[in-house]
Protein backbone atom coordinates (compact mmCIF):
# COMPACT_ATOMS: atom_id res chain seq x y z
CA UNK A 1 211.79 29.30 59.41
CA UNK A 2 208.15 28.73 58.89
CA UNK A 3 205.89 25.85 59.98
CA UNK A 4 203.12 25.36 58.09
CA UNK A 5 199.52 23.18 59.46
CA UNK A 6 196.46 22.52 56.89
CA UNK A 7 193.41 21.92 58.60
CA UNK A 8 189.95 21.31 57.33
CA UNK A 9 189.66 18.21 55.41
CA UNK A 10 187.36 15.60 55.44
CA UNK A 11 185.15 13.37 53.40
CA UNK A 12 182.17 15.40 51.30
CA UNK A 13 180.02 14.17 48.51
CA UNK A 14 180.05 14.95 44.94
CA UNK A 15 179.13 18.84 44.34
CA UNK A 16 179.84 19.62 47.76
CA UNK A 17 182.13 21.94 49.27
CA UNK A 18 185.41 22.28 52.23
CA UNK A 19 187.70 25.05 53.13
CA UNK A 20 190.70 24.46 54.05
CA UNK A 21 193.08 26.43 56.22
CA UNK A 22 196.97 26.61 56.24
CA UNK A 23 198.05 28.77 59.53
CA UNK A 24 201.64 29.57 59.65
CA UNK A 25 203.98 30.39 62.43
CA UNK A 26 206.33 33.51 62.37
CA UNK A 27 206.55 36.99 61.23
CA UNK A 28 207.31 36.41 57.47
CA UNK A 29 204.58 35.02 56.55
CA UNK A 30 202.88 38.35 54.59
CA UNK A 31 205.74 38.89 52.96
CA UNK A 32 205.47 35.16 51.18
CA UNK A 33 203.99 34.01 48.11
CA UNK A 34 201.89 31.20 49.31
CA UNK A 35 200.22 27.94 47.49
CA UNK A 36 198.39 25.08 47.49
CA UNK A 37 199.14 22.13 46.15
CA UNK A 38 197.85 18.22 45.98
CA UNK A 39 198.67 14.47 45.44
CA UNK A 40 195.80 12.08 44.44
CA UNK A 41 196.53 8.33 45.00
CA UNK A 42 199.42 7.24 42.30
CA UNK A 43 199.57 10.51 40.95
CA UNK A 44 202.83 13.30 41.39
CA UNK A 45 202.37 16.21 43.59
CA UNK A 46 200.41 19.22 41.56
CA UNK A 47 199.95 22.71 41.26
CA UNK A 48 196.34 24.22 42.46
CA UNK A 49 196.87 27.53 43.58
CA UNK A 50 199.42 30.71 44.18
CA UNK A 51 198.78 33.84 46.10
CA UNK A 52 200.93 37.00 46.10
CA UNK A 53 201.69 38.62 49.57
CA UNK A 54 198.88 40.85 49.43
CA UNK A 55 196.49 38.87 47.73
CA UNK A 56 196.08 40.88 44.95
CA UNK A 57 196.92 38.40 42.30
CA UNK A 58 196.03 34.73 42.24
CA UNK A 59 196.75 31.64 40.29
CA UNK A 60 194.75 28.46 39.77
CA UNK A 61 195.65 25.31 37.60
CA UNK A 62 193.00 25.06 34.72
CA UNK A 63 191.14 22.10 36.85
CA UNK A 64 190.00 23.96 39.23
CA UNK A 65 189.20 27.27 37.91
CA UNK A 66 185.81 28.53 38.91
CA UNK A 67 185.73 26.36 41.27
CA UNK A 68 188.27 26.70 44.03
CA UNK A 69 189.13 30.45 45.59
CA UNK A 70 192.61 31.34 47.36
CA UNK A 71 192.75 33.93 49.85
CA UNK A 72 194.93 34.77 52.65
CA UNK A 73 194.57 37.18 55.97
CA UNK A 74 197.73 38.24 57.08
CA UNK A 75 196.50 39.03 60.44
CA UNK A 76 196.05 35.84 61.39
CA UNK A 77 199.05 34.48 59.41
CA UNK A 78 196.51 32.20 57.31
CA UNK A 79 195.81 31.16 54.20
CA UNK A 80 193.07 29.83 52.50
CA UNK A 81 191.38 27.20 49.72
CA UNK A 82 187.58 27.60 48.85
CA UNK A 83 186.80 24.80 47.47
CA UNK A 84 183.18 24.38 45.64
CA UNK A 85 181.58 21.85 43.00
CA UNK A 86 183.31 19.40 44.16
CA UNK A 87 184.34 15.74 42.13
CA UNK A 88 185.47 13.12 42.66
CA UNK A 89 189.00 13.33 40.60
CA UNK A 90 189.37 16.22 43.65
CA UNK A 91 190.58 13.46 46.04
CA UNK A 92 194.13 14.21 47.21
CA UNK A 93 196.21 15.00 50.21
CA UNK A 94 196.26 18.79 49.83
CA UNK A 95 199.29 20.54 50.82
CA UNK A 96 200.08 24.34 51.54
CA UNK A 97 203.17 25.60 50.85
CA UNK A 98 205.93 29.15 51.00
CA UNK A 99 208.12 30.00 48.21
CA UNK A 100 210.18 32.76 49.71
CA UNK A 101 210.36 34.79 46.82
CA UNK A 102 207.51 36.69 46.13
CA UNK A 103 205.59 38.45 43.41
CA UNK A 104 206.46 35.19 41.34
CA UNK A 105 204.37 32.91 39.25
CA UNK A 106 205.89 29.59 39.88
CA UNK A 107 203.99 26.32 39.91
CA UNK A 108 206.92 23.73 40.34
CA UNK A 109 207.04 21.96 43.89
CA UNK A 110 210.66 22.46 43.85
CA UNK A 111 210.26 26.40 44.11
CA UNK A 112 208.20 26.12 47.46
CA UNK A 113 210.65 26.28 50.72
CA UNK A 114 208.31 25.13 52.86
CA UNK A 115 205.48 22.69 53.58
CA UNK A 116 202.71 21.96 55.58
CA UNK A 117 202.01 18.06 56.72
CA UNK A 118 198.73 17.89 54.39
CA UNK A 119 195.12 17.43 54.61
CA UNK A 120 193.26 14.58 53.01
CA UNK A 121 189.98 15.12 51.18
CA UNK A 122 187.80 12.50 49.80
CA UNK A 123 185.07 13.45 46.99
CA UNK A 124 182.53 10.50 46.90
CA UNK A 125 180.29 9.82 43.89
């Protein structure tokens, strides 16, 4: 079992920046692929990020390329979402999530086992 808590959000203008943090309980947690995902207003839950156990390899949906960075330190069983340039269309509760099988490349919701409670952020124009 692993309970997952975002932290972080918050309300920033156009261009500006957040990091957001997803600490997780238990021992498995470095041995997880971890990811981040969000749900604008009307809009199905989507892909943002993946992260590998180590960290080595990461994984970002085409919209935020460049602009977001996922990271993780395992020593403090936390993940997390650098999130720069900023815009609007960014707006979403932003979730973190475990998929339990690692070294993947998944970006489907349904291959996460677990999820944290989500963090909103608001991009104003």
């Amino acid at each position: 079992q692993v309970q997952l808590v975002e932290s972080g959000g918050g309300l920033v203008q156009a261009g500006g920046s957040l990091r957001l943090s997803c600490a997780a309980s238990g021992r498995t947690f470095s041995s997880y692929d971890m990811g981040w995902f969000r749900q604008g207003p009307g809009k199905e839950r989507e892909f943002v990020a993946r992260i590998t156990p180590n960290g080595a390899r990461t994984y970002y949906a085409n919209s935020v390329k460049g602009r977001f960075t996922i990271s993780r330190d395992n020593a403090k069983n936390t993940m997390y979402l650098q999130m720069n340039s900023l815009k609007p269309e960014d707006t979403a509760v932003y979730y973190c999530a475990a998929d339990t099988t690692p070294w993947g490349t998944s970006t489907a919701p349904y291959e996460y086992e677990y999820w944290g409670q989500g963090t909103q952020v608001t991009v104003s124009s």
